[in-house]
C-alpha atoms as a PDB file:
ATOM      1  CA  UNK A   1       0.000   0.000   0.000  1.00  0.00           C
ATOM      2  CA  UNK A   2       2.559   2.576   0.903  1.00  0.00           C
ATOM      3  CA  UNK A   3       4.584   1.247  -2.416  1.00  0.00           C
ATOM      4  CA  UNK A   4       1.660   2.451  -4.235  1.00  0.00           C
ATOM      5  CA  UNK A   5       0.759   5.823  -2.474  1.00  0.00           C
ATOM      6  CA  UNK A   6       4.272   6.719  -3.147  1.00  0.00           C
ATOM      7  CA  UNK A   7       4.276   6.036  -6.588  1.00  0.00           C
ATOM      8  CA  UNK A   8       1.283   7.356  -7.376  1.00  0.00           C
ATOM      9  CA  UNK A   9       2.593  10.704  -5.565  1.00  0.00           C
ATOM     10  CA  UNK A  10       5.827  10.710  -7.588  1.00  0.00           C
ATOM     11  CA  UNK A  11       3.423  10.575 -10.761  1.00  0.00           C
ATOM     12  CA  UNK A  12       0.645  12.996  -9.785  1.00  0.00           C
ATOM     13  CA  UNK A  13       3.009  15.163  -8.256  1.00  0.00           C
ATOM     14  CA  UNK A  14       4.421  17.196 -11.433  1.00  0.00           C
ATOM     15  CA  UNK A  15       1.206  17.448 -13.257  1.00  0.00           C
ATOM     16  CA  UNK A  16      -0.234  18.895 -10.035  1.00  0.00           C
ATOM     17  CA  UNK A  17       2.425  21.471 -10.045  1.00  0.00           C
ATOM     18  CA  UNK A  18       2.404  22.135 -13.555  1.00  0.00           C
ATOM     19  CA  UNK A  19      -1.954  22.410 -13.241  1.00  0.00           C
ATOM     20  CA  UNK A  20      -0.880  24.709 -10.209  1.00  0.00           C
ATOM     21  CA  UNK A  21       1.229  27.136 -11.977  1.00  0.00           C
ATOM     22  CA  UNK A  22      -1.424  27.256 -15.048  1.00  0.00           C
ATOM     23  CA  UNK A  23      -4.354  28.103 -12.601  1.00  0.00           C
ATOM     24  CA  UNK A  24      -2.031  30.839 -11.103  1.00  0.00           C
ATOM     25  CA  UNK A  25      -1.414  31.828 -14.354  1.00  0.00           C
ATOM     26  CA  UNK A  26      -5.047  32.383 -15.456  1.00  0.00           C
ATOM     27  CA  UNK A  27      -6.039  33.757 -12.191  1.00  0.00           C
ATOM     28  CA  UNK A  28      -3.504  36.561 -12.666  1.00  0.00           C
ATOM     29  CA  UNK A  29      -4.357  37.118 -16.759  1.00  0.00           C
ATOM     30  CA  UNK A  30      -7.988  37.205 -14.935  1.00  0.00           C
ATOM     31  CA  UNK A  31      -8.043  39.000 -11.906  1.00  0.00           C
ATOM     32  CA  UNK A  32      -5.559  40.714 -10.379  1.00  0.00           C
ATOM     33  CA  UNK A  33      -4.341  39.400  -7.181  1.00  0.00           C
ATOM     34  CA  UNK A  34      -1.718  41.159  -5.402  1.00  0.00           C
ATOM     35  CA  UNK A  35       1.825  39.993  -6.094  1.00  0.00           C
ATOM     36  CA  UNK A  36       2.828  39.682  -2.747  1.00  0.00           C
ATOM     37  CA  UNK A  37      -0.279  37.513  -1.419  1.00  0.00           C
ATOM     38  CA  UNK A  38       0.334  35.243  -5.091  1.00  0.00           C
ATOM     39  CA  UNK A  39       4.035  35.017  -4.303  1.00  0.00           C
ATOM     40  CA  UNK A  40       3.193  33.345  -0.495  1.00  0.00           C
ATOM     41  CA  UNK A  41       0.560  31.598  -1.900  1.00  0.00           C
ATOM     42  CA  UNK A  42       2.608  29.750  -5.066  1.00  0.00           C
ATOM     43  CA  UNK A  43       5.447  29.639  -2.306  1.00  0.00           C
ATOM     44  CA  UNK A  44       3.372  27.468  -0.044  1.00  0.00           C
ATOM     45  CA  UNK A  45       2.082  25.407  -2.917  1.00  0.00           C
ATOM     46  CA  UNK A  46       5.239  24.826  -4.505  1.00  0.00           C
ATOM     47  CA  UNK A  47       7.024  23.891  -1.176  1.00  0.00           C
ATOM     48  CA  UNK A  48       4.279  21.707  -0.355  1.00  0.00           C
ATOM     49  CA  UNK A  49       4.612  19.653  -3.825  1.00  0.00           C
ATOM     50  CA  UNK A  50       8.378  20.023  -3.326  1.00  0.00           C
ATOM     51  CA  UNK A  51       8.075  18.027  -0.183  1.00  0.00           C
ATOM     52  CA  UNK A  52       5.282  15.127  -0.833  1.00  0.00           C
ATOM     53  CA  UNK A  53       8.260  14.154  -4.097  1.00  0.00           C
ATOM     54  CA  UNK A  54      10.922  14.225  -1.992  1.00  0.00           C
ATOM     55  CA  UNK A  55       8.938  12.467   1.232  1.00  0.00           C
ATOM     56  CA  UNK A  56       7.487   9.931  -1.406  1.00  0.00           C
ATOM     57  CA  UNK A  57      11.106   9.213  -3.088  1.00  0.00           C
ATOM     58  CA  UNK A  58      12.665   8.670  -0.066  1.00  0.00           C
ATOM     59  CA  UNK A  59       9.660   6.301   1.211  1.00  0.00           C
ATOM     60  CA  UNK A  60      10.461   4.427  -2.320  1.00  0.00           C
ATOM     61  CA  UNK A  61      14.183   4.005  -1.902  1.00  0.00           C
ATOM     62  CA  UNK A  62      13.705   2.264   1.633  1.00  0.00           C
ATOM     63  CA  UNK A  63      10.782   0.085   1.021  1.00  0.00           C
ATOM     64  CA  UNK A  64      13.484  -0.846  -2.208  1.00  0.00           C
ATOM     65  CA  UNK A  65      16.659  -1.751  -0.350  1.00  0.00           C
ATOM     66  CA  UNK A  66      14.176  -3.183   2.599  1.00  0.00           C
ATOM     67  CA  UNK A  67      13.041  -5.641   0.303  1.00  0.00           C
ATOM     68  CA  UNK A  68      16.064  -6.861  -0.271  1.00  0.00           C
ATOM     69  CA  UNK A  69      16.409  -8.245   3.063  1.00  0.00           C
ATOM     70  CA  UNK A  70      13.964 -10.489   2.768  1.00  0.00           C
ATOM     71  CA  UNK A  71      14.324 -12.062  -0.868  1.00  0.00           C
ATOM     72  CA  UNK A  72      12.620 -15.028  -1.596  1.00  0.00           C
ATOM     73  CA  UNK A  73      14.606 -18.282  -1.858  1.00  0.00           C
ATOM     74  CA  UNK A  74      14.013 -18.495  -5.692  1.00  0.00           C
ATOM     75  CA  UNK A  75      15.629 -15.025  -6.691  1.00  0.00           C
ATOM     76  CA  UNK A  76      19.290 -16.551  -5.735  1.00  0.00           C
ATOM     77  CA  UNK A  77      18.227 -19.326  -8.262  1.00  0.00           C
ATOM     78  CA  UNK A  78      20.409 -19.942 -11.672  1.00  0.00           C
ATOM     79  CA  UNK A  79      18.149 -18.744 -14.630  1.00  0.00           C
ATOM     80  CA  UNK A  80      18.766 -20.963 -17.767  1.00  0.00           C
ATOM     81  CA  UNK A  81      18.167 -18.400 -20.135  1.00  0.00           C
ATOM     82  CA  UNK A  82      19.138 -20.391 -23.365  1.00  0.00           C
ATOM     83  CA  UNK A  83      16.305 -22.219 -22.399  1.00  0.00           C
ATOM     84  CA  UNK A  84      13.883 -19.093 -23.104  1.00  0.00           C
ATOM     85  CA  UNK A  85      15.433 -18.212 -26.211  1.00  0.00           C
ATOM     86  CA  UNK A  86      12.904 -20.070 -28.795  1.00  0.00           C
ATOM     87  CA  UNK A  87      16.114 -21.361 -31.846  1.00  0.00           C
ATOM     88  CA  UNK A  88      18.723 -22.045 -29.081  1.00  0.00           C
END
């Protein structure tokens, strides 16, 4: 479950900061918004999107080398692969 949160959040994560940036785009063609309020505002976006990647990459790299530990007994197994290729 938390292999799959993480991914997903690694995936959704740009497009919601590119979709972010294009809203804050057309709100300021739109309506104009005080830079300074916009600037905290896309600050605490950005920094929030910023840190759900990085927390979600670094979930991802442990849950990888966690794994690890705890291979199953047929991953240390010899693969015959001449036996997979069909004219060998």
């Amino acid at each position: 479950v938390l292999w799959r949160m993480s991914a997903v959040a690694i995936t959704c994560t740009p497009w919601l900061g590119l979709n972010a940036y294009l809203v804050r785009e057309i709100i300021n063609s739109v309506q104009r918004v005080p830079n300074s309020a916009m600037h905290v505002i896309w600050g605490v976006v950005c920094s929030a999107f910023a840190m759900l990647y990085i927390i979600a990459r670094a979930v991802l790299l442990v849950l990888m080398f966690t794994t690890l530990r705890d291979l199953h007994p047929d991953a240390y197994k010899t693969v015959l692969w001449t036996s997979l290729v069909p004219h060998l």
